[in-house]
N, C-alpha and C. Protein backbone atom coordinates (compact mmCIF):
# COMPACT_ATOMS: atom_id res chain seq x y z
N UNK A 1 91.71 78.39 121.04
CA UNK A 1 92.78 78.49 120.06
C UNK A 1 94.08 78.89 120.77
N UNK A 2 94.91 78.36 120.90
CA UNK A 2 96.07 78.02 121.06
C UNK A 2 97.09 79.68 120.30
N UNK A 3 98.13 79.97 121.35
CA UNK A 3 98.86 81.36 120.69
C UNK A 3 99.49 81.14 119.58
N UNK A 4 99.96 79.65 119.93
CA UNK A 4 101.24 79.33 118.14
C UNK A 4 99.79 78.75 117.03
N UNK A 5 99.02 78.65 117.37
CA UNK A 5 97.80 78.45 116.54
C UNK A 5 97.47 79.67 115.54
N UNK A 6 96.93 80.36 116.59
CA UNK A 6 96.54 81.74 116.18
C UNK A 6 97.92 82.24 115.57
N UNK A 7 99.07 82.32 115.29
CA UNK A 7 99.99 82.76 115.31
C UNK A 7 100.70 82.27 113.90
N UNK A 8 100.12 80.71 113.82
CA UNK A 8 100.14 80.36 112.03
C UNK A 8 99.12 80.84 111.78
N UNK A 9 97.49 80.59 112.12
CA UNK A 9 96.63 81.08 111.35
C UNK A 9 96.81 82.77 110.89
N UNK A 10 97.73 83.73 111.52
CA UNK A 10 97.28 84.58 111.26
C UNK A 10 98.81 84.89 110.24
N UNK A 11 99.74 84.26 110.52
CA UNK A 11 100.92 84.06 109.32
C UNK A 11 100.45 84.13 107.69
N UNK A 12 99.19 82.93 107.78
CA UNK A 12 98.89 82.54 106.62
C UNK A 12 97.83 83.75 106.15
N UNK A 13 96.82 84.40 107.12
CA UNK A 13 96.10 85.46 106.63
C UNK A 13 97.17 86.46 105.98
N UNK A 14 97.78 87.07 106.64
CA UNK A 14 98.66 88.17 106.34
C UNK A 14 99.48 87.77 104.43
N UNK A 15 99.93 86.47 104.50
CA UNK A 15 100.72 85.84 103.26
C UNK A 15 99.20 85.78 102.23
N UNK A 16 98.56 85.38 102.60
CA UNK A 16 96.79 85.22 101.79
C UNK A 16 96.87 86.53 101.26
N UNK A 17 96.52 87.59 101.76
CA UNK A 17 96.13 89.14 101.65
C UNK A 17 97.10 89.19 100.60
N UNK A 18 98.61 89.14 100.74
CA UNK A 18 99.49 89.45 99.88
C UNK A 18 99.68 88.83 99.12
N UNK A 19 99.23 87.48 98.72
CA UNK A 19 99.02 87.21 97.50
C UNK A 19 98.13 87.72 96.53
N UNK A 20 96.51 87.77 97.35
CA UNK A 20 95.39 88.55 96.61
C UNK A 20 95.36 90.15 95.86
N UNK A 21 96.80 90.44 96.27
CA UNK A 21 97.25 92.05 95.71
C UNK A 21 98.40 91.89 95.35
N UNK A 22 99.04 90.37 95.10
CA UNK A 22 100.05 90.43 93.83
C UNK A 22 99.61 90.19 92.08
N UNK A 23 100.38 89.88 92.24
CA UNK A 23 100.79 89.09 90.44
C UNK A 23 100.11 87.95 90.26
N UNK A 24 99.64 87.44 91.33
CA UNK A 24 99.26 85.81 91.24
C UNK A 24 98.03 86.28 90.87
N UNK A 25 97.94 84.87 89.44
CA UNK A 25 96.81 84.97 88.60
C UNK A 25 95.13 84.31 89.42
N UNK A 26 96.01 83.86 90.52
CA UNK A 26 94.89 82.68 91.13
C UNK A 26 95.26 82.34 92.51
N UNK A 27 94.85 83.54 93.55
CA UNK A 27 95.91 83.24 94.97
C UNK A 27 94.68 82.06 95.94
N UNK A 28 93.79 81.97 95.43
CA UNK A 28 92.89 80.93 96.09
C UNK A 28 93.41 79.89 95.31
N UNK A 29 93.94 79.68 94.26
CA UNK A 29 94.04 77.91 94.26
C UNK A 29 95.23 77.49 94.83
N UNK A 30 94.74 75.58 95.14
CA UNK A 30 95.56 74.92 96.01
C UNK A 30 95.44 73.63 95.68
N UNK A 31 96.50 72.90 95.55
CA UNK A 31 96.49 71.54 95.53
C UNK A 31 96.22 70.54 96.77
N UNK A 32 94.74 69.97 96.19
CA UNK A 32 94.57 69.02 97.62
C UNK A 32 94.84 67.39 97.40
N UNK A 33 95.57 67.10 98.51
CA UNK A 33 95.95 66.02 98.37
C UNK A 33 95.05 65.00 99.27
N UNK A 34 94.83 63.57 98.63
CA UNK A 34 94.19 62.99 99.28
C UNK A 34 94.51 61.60 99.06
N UNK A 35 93.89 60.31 100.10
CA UNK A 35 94.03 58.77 99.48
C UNK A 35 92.93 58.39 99.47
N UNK A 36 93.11 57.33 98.86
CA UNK A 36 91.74 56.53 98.85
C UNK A 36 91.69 55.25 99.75
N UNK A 37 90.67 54.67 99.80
CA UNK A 37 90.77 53.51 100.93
C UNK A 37 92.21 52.13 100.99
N UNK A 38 92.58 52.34 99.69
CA UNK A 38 93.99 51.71 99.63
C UNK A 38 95.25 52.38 99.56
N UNK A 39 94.70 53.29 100.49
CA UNK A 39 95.99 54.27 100.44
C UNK A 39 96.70 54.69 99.22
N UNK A 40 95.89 54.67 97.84
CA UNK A 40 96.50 55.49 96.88
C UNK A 40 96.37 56.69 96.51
N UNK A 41 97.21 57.62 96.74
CA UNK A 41 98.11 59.14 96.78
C UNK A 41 97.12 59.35 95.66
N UNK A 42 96.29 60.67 95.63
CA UNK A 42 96.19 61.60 94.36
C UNK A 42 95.67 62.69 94.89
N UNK A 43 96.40 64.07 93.76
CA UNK A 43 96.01 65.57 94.06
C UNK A 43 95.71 66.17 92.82
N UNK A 44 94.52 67.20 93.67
CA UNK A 44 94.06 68.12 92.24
C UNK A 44 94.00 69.41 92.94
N UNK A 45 94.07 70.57 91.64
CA UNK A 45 93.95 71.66 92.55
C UNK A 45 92.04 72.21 91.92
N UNK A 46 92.03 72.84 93.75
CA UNK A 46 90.74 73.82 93.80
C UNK A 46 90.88 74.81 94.13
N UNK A 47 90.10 75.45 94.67
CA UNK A 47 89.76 76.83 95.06
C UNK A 47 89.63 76.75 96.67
N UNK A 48 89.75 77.73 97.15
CA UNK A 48 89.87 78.14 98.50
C UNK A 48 88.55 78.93 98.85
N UNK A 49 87.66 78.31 99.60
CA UNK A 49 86.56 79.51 99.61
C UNK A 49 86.50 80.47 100.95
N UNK A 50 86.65 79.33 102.16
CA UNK A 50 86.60 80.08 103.12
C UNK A 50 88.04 80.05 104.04
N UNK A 51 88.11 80.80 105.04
CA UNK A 51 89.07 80.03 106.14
C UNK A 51 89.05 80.69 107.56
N UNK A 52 89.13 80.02 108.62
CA UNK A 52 88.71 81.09 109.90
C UNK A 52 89.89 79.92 110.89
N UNK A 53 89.31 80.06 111.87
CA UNK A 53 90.12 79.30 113.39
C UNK A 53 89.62 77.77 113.21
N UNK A 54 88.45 77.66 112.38
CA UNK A 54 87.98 76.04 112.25
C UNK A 54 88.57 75.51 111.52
N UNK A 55 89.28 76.20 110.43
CA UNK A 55 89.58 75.04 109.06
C UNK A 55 89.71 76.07 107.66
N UNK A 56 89.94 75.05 106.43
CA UNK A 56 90.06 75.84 105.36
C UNK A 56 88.60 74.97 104.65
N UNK A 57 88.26 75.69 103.92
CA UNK A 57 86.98 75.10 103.02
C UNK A 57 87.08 75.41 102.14
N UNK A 58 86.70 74.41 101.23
CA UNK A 58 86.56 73.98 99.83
C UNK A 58 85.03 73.22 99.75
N UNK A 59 84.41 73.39 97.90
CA UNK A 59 83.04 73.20 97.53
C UNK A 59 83.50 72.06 96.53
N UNK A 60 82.54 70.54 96.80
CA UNK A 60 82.88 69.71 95.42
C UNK A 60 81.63 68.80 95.64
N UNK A 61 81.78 68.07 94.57
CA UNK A 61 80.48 66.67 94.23
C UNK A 61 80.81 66.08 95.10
N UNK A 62 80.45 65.33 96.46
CA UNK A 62 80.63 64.55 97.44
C UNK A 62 80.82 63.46 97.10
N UNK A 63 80.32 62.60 95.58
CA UNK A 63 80.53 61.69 95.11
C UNK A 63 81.68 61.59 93.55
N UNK A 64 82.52 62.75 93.61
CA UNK A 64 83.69 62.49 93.19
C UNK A 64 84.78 61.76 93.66
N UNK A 65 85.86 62.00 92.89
CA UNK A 65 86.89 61.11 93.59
C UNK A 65 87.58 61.63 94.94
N UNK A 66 87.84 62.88 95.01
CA UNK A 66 88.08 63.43 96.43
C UNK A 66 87.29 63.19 97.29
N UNK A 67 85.89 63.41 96.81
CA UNK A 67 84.61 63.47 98.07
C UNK A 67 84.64 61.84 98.94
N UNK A 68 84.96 60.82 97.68
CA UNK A 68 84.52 59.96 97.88
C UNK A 68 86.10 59.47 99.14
N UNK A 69 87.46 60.31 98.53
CA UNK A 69 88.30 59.44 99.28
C UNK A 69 88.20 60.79 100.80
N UNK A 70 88.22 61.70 100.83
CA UNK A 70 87.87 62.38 101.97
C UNK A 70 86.95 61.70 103.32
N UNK A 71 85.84 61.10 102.66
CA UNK A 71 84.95 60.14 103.15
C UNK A 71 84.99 59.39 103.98
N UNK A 72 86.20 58.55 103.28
CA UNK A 72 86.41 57.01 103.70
C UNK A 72 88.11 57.20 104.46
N UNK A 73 88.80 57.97 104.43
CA UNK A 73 90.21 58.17 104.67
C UNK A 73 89.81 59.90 104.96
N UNK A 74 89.46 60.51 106.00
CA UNK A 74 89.41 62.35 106.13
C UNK A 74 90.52 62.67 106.88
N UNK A 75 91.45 62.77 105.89
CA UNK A 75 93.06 63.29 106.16
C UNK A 75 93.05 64.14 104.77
N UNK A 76 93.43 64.93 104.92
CA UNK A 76 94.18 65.47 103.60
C UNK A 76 95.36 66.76 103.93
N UNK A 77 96.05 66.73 102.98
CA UNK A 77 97.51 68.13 102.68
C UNK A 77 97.00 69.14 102.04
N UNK A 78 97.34 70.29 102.19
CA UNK A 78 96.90 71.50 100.81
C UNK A 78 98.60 72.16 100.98
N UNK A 79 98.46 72.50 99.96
CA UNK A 79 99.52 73.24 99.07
C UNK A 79 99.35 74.65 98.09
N UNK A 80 99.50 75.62 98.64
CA UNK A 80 99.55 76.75 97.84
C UNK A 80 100.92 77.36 97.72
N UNK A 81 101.29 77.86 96.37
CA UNK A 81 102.33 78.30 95.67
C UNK A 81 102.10 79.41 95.09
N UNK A 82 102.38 80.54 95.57
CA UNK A 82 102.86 81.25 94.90
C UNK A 82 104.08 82.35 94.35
N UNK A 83 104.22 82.37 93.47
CA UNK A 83 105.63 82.33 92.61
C UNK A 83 106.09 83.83 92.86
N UNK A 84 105.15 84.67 92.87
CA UNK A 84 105.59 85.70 92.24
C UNK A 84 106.01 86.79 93.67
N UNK A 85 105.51 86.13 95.36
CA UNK A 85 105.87 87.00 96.43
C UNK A 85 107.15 87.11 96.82
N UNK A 86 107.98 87.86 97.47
CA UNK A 86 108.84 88.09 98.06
C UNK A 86 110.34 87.95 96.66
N UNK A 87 111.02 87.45 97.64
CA UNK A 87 112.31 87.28 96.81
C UNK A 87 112.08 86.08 95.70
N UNK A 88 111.72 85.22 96.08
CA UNK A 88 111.96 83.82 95.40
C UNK A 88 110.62 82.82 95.66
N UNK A 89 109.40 83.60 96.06
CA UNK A 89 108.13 82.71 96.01
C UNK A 89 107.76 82.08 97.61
N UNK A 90 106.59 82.01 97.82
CA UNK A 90 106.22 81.39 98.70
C UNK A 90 105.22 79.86 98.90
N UNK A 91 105.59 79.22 99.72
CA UNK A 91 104.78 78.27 99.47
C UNK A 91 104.16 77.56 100.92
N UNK A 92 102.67 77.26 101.20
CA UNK A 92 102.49 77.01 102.29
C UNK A 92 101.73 75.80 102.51
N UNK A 93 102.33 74.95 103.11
CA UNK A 93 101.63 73.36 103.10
C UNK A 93 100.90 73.40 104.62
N UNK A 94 99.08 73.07 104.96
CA UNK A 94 98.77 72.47 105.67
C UNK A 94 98.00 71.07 105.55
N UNK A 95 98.46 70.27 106.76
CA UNK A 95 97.91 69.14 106.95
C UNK A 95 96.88 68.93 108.10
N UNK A 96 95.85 68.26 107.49
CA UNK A 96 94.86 67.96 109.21
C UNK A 96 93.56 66.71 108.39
N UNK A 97 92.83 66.80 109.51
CA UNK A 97 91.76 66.30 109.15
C UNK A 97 90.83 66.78 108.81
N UNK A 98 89.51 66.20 107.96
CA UNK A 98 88.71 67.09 107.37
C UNK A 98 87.33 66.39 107.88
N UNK A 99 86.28 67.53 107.94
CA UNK A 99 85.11 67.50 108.45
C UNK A 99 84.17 68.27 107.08
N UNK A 100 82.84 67.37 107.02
CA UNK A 100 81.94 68.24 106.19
C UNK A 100 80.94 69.24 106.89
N UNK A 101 81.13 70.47 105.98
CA UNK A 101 80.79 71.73 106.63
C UNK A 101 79.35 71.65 106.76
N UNK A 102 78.59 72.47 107.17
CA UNK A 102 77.21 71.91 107.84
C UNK A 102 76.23 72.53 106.60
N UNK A 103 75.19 71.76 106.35
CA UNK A 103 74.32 71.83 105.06
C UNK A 103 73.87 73.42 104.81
N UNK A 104 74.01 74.21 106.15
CA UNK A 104 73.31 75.81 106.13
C UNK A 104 74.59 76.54 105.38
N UNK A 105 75.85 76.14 105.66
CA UNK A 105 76.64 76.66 105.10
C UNK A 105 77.14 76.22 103.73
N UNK A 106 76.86 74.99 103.86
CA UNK A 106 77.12 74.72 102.10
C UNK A 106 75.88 75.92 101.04
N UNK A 107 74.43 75.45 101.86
CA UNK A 107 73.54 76.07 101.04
C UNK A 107 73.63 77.41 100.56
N UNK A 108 74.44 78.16 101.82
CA UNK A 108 74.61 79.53 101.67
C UNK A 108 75.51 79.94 100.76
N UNK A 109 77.07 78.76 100.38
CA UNK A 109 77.64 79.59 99.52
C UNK A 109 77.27 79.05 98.11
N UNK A 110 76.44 77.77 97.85
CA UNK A 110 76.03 77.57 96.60
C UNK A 110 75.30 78.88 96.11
N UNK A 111 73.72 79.02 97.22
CA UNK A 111 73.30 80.40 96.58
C UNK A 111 74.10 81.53 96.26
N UNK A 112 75.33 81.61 96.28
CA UNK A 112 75.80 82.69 95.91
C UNK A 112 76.71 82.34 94.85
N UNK A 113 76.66 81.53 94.19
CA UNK A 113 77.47 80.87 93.13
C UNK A 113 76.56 81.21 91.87
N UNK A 114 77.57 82.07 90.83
CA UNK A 114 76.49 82.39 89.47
C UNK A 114 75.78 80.78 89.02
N UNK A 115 74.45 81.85 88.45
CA UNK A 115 73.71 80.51 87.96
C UNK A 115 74.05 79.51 86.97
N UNK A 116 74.87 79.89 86.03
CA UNK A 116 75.33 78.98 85.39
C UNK A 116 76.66 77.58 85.84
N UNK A 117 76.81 77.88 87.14
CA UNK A 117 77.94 77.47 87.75
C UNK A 117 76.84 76.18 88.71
N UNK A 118 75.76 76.70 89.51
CA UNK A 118 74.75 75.75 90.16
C UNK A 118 74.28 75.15 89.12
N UNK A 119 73.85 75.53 87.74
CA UNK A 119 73.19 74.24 87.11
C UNK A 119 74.23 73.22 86.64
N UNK A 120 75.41 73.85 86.62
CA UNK A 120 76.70 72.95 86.17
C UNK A 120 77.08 71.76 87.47
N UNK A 121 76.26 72.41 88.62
CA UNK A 121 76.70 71.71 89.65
C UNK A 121 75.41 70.11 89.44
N UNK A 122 74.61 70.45 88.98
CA UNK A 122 73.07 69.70 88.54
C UNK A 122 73.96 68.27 87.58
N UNK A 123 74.41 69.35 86.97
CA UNK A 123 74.36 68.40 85.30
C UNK A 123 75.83 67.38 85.32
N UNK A 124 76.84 67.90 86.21
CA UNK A 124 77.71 67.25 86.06
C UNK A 124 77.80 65.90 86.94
N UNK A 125 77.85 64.47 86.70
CA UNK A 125 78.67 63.68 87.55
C UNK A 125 80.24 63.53 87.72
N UNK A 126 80.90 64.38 88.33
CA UNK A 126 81.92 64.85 88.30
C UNK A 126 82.67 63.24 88.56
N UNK A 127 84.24 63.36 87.95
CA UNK A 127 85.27 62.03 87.94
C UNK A 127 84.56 60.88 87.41
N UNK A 128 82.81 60.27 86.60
CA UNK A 128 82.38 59.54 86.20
C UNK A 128 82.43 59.67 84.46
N UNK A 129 82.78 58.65 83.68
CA UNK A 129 82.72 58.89 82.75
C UNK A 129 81.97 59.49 81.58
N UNK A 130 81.93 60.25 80.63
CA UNK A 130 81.50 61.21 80.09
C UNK A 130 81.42 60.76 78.57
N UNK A 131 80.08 60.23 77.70
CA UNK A 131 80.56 59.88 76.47
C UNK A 131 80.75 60.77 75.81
N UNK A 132 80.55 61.99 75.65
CA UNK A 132 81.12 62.90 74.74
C UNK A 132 80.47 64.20 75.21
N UNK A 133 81.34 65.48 74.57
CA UNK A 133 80.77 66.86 75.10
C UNK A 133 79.44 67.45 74.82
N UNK A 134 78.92 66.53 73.82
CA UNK A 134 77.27 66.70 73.40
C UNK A 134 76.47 66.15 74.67
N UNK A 135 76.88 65.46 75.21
CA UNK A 135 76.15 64.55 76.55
C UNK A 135 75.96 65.34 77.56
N UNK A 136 77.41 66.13 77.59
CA UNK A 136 77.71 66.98 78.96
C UNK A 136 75.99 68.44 78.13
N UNK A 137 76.90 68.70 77.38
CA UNK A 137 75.70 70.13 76.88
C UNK A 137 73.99 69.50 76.94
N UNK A 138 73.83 68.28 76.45
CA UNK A 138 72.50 67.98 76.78
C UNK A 138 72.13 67.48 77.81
N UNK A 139 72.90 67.55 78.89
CA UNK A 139 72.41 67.61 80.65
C UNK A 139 72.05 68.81 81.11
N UNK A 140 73.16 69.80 80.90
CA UNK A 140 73.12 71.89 80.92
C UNK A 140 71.42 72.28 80.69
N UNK A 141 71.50 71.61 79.29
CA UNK A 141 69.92 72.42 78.87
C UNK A 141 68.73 71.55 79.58
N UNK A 142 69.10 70.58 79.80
CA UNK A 142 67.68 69.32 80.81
C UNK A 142 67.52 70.07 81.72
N UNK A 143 69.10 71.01 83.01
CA UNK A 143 68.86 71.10 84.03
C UNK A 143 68.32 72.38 83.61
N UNK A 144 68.90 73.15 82.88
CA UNK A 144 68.52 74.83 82.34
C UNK A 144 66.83 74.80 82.35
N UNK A 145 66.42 73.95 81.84
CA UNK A 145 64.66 73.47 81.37
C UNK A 145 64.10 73.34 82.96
N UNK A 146 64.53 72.66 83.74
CA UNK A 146 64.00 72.37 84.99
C UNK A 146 63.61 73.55 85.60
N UNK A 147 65.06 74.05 86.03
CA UNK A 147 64.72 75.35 86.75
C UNK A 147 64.47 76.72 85.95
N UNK A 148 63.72 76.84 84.79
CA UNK A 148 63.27 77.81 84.44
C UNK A 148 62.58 79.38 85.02
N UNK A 149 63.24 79.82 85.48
CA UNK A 149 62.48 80.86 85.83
C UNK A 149 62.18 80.66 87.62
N UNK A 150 63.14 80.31 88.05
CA UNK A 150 63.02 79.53 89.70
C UNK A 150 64.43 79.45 89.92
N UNK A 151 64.76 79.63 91.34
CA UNK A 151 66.24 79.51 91.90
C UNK A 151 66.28 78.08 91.65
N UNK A 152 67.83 77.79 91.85
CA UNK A 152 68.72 76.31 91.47
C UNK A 152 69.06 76.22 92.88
N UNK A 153 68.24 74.82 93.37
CA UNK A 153 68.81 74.73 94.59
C UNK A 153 70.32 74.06 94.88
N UNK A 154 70.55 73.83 96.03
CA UNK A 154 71.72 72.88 96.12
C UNK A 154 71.48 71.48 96.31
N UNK A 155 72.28 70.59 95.21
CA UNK A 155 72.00 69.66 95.26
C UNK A 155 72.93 68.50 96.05
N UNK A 156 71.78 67.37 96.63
CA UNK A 156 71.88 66.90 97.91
C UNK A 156 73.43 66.50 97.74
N UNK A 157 74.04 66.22 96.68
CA UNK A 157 75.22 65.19 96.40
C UNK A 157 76.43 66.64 96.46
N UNK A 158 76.16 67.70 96.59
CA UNK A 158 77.42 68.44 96.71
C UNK A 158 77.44 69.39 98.06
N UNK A 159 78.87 69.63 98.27
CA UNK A 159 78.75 70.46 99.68
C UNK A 159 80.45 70.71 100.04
N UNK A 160 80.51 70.83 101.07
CA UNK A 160 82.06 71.49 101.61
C UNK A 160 82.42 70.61 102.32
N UNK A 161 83.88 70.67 102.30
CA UNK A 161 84.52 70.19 103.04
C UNK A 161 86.01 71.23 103.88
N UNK A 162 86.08 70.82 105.41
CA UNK A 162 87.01 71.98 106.23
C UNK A 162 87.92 70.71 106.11
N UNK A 163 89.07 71.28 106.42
CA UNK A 163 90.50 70.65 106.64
C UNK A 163 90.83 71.14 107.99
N UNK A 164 90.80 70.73 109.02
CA UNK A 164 90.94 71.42 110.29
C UNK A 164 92.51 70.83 110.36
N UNK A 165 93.31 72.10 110.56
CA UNK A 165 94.69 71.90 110.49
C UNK A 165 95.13 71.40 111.40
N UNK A 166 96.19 70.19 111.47
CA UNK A 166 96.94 69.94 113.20
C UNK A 166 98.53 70.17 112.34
N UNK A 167 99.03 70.81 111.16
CA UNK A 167 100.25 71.50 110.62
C UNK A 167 100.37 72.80 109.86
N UNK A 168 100.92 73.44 109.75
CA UNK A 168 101.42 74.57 108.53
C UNK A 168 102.77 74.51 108.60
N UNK A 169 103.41 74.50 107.55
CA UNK A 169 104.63 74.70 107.05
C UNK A 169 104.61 75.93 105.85
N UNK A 170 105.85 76.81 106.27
CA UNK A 170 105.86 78.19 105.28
C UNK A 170 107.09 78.21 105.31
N UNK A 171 107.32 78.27 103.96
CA UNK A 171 108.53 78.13 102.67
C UNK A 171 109.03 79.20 102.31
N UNK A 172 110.08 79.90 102.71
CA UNK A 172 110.20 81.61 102.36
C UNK A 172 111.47 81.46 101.06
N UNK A 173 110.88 81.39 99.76
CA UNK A 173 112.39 81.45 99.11
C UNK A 173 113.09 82.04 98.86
N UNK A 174 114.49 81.94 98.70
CA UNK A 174 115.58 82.77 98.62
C UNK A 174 116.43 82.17 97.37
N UNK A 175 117.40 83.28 97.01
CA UNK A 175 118.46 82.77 96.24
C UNK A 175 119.26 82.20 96.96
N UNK A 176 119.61 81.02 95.61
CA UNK A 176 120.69 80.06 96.05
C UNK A 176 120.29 78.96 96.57
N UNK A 177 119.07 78.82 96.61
CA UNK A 177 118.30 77.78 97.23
C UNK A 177 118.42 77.56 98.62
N UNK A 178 118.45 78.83 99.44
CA UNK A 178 119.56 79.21 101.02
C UNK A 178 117.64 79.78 101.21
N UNK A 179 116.90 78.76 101.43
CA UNK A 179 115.28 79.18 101.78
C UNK A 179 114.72 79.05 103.23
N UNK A 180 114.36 79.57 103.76
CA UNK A 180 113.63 79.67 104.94
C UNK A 180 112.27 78.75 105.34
N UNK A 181 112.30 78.19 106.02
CA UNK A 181 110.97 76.90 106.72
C UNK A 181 110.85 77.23 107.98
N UNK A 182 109.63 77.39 108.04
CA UNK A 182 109.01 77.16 109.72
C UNK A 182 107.74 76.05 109.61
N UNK A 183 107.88 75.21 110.65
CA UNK A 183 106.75 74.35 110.63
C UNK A 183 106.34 74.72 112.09
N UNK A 184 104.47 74.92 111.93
CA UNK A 184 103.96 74.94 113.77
C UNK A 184 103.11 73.71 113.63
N UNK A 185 102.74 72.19 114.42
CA UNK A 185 102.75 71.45 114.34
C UNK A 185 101.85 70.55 115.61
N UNK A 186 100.52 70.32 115.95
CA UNK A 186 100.18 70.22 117.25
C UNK A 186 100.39 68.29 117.09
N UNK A 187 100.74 68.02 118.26
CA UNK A 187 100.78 66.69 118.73
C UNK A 187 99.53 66.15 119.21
N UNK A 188 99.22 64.39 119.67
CA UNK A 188 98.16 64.25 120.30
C UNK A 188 96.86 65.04 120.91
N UNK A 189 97.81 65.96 121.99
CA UNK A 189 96.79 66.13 123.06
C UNK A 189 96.57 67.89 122.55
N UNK A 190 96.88 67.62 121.35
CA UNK A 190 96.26 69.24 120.59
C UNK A 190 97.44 70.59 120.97
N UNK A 191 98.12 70.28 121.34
CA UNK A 191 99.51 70.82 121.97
C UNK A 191 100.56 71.34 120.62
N UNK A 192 100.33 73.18 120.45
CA UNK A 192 101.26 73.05 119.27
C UNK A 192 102.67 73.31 119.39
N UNK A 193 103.56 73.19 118.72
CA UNK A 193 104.99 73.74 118.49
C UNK A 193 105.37 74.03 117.30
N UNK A 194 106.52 75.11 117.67
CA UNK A 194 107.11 75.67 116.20
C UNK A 194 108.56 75.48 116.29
N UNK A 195 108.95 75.61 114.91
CA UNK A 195 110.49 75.25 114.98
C UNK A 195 110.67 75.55 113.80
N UNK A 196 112.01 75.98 113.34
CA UNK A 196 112.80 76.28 112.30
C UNK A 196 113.24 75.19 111.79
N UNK A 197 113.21 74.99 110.26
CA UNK A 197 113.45 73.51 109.61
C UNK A 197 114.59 73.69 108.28
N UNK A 198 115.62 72.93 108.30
CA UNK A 198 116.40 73.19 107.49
C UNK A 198 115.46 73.59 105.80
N UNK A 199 116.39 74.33 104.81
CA UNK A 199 115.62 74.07 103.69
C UNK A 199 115.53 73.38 102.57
């Protein structure tokens, strides 16, 4: 790991922490952006579960619409906002490529996901169409019936995905719209740089 590496990663820990002990109703969510094999643009926001020197991780249906464009195109942006730090809000965009996290670690943080959240993980075909909310509730109780009285394992179709960063950009706002940017940024040969960016 690289010093201007370590040096955003640990930018963004420090801004993380201080969101998790502000005002923000939700300092893990983030908008992830992704394409699909025709290069069409779409973002949703998730949750943030993990993050270290490898990457940021996130948990979804592998055969949703992210999973599926992550897949086939593993580039994606994240975006976290929050409003309520400093003077005028902070906001921090990274970009990289994404890798799926390894099955011991998916397994590990499903088991720790309340149970009603793993059988939801069972019952849902997530981004596939849905004829009505009676359909969705009579999948809940099929899967509820299955695992009666027995752990909910993880199922084969869901798991994590890391975003291994080669950008961060951090947005310091100010009044007057007179805002502060730094982007650290590695090139080809994994080589990073930082620089001050108009706002």
């Amino acid at each position: 790991m690289t010093d201007l590496y370590a040096e955003a990663l640990a930018t963004f820990a420090a801004l993380y922490a201080e969101a998790q002990n502000s005002a923000e109703p939700e300092a893990s969510a983030m908008t992830v952006a992704t394409a699909n094999v025709d290069g069409r643009p779409s973002a949703r926001t998730v949750l943030l579960k993990a993050f270290d020197a490898r990457g940021f991780v996130f948990y979804t249906h592998l055969d949703s619409a992210k999973g599926r464009d992550l897949q086939t195109h593993p580039q994606a942006a994240l975006l976290f906002l929050w409003r309520s730090l400093r003077e005028a809000g902070i906001q921090v965009r990274i970009e990289g490529g994404v890798q799926l996290v390894s099955a011991d670690e998916s397994d590990a943080y499903f088991a720790s996901r309340p149970r009603m959240s793993q059988i939801g993980a069972w019952a849902s075909r997530q981004s596939q169409t849905l004829g009505s909310r009676e359909e969705f509730d009579a999948a809940i109780a099929k899967v509820e019936a299955t695992f009666e009285g027995r752990e909910v394992p993880r199922p084969d179709g869901w798991g994590g995905f890391r975003v291994v960063p080669q950008a961060f950009e951090f947005w310091y706002g100010a009044r007057f719209r007179l805002h502060e940017r730094w982007r650290y940024e590695a090139d080809a040969a994994s080589h990073w740089s930082k620089r001050m960016l108009y706002p």
